[in-house]
N, C-alpha and C. Protein backbone atom coordinates (compact mmCIF):
# COMPACT_ATOMS: atom_id res chain seq x y z
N UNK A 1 -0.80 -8.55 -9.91
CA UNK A 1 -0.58 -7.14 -10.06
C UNK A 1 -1.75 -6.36 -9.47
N UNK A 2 -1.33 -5.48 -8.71
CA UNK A 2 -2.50 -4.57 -8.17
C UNK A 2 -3.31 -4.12 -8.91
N UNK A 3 -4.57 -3.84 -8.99
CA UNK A 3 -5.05 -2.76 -10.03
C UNK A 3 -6.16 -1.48 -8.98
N UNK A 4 -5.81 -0.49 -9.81
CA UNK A 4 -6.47 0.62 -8.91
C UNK A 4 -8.19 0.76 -8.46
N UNK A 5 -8.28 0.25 -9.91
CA UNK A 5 -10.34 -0.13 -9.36
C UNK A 5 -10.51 -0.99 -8.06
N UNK A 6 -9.90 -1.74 -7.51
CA UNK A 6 -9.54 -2.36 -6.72
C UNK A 6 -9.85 -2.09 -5.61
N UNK A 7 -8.76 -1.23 -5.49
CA UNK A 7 -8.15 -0.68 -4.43
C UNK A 7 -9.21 -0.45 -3.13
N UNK A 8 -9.04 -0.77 -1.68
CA UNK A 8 -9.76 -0.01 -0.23
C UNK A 8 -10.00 1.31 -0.41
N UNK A 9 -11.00 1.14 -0.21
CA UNK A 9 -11.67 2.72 0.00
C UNK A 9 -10.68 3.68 1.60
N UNK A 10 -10.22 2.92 1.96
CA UNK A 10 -9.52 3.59 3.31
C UNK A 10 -8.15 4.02 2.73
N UNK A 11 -8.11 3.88 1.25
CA UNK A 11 -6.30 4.16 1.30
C UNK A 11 -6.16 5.80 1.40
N UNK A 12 -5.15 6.70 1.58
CA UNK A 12 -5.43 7.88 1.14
C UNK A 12 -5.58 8.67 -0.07
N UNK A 13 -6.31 9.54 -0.81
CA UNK A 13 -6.26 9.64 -1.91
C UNK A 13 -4.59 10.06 -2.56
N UNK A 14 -4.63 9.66 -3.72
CA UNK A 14 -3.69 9.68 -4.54
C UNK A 14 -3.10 8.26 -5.13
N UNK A 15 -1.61 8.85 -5.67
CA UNK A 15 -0.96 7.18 -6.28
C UNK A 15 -0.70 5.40 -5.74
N UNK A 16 -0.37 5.79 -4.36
CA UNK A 16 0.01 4.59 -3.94
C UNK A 16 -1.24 3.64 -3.40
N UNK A 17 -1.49 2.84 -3.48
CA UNK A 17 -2.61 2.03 -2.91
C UNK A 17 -2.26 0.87 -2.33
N UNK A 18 -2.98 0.15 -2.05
CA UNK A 18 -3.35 -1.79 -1.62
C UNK A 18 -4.52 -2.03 -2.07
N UNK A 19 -4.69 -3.22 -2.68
CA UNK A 19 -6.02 -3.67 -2.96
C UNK A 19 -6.27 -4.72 -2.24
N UNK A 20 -7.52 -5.09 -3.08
CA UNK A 20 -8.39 -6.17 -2.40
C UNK A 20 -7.43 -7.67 -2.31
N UNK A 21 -6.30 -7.53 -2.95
CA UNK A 21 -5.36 -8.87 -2.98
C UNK A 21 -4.90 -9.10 -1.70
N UNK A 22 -4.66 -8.04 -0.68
CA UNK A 22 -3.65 -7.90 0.33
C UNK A 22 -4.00 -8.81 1.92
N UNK A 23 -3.31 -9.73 2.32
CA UNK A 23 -3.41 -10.82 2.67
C UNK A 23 -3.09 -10.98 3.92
N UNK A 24 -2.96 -9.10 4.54
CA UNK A 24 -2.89 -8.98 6.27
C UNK A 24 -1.26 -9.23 6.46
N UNK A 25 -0.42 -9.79 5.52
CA UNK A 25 1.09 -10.16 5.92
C UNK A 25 1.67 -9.05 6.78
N UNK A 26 1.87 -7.70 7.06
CA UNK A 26 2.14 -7.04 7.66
C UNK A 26 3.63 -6.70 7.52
N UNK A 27 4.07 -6.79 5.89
CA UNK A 27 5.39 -6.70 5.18
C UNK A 27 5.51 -5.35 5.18
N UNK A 28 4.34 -4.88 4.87
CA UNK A 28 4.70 -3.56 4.11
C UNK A 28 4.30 -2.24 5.50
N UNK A 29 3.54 -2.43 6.17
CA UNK A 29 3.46 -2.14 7.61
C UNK A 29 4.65 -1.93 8.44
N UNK A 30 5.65 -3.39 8.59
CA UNK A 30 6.31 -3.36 9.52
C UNK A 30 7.48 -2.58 8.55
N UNK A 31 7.85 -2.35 7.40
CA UNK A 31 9.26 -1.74 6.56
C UNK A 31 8.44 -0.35 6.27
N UNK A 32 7.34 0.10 6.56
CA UNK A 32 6.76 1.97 6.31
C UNK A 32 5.69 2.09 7.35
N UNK A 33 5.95 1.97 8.41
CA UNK A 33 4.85 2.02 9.36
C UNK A 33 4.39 3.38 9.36
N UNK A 34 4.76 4.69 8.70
CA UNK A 34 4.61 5.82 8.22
C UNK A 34 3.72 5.96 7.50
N UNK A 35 3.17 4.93 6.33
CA UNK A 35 2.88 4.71 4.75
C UNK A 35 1.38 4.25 5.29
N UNK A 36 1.84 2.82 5.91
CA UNK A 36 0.98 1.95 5.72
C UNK A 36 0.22 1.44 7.07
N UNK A 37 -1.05 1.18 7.37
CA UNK A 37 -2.06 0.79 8.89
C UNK A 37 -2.37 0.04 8.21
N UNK A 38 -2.68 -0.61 9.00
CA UNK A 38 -3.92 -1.61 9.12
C UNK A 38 -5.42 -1.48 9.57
N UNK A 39 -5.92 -2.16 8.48
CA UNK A 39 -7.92 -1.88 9.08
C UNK A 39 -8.06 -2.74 9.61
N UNK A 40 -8.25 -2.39 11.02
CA UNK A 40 -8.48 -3.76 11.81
C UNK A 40 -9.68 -4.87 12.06
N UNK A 41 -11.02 -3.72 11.35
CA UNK A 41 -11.77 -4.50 11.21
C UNK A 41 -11.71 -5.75 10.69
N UNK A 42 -11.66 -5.36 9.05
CA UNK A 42 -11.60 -5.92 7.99
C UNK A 42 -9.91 -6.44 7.95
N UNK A 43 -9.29 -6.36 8.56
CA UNK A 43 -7.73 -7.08 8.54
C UNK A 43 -7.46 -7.02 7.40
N UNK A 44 -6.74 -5.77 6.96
CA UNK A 44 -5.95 -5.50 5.52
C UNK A 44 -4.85 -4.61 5.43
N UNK A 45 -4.14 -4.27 5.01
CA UNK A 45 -3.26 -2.79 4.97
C UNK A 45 -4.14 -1.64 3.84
N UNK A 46 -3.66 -1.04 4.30
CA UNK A 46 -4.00 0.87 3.13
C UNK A 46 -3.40 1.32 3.76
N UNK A 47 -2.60 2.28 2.93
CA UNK A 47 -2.24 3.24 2.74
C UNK A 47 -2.55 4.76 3.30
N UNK A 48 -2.23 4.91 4.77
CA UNK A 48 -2.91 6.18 5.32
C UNK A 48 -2.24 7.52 5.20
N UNK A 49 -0.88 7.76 4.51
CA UNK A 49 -0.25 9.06 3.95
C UNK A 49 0.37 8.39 3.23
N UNK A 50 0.06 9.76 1.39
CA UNK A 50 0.82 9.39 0.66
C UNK A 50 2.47 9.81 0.72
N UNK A 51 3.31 9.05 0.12
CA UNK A 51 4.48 9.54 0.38
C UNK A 51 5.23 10.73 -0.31
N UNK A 52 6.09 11.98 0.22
CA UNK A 52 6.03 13.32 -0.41
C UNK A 52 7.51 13.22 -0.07
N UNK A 53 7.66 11.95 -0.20
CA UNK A 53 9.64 12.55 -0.66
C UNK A 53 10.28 11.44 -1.56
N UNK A 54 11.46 11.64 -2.09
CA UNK A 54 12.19 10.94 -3.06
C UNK A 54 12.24 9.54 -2.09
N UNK A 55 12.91 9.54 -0.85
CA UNK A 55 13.23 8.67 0.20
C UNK A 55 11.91 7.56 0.08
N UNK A 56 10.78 8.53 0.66
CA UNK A 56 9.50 7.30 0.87
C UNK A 56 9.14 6.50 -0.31
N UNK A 57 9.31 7.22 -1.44
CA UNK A 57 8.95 6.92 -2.84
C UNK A 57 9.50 5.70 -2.99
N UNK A 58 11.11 5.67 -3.08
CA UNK A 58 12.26 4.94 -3.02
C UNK A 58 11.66 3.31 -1.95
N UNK A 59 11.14 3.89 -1.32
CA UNK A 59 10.85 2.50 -0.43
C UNK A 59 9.56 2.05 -0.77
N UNK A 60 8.85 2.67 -1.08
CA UNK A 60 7.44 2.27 -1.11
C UNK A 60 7.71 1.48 -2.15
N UNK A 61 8.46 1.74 -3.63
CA UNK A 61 8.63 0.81 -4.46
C UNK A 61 9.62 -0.46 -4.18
N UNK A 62 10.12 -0.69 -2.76
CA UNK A 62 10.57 -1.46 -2.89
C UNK A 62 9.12 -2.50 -2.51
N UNK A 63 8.60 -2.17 -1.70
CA UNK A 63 7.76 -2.74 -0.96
C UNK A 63 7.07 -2.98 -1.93
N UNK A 64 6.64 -2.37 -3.02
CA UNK A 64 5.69 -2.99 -4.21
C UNK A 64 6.18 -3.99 -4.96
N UNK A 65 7.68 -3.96 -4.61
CA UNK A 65 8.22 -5.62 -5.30
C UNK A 65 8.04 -6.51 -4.25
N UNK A 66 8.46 -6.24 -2.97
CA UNK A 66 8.54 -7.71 -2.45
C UNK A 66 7.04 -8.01 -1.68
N UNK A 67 6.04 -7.11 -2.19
CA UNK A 67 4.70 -7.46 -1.63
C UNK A 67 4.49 -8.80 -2.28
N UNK A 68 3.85 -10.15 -1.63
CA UNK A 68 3.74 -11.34 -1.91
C UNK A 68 2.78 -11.75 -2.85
N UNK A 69 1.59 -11.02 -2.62
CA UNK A 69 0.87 -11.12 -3.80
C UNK A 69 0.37 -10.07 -4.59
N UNK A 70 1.12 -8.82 -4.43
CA UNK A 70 0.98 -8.04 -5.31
C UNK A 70 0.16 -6.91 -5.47
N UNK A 71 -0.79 -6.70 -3.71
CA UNK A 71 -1.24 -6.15 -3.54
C UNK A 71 -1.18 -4.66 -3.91
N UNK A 72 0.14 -4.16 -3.66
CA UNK A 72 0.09 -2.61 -3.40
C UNK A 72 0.76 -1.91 -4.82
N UNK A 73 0.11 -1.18 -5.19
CA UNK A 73 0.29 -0.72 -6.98
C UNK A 73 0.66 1.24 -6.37
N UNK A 74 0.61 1.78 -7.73
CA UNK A 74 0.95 3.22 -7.73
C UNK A 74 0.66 3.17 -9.39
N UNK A 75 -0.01 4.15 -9.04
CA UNK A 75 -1.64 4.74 -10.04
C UNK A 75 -0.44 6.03 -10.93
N UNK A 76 -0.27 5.52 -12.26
CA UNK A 76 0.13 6.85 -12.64
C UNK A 76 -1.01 7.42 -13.87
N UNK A 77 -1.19 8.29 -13.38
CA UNK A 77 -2.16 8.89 -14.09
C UNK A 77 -1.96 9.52 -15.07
């Protein structure tokens, strides 16, 4: 499970994140290439816009299920 202390400092601020779990798979990249980059340094995903519609929302949580190890969480505050 993701947890937000975690989380890349590169994600954008707000709910959705990736943490330090995230394993370069390029799952969640290639299904929200909108959502989600890659740091190419450091080879990881974050989160570079948060999502501001029902639609992105809708997907982003899918992507938080079928993320493999569980990287990418959403912070409710």
């Amino acid at each position: 499970m993701a947890r937000y202390e975690d989380r890349f400092p590169d994600n954008a601020p707000g709910n959705l994140y990736v943490d330090g779990q995230c394993i370069d798979c390029d799952l969640c990249r290639d299904r929200l290439p909108e959502i989600f980059h890659r740091n190419e340094r450091d080879a990881h995903s974050y989160v570079s816009h948060q999502p501001d519609s029902a639609e992105e929302w809708e997907s982003c949580r899918q992507a938080i299920d079928d993320c493999p190890v569980e990287a990418i969480g959403r912070n409710e505050f």
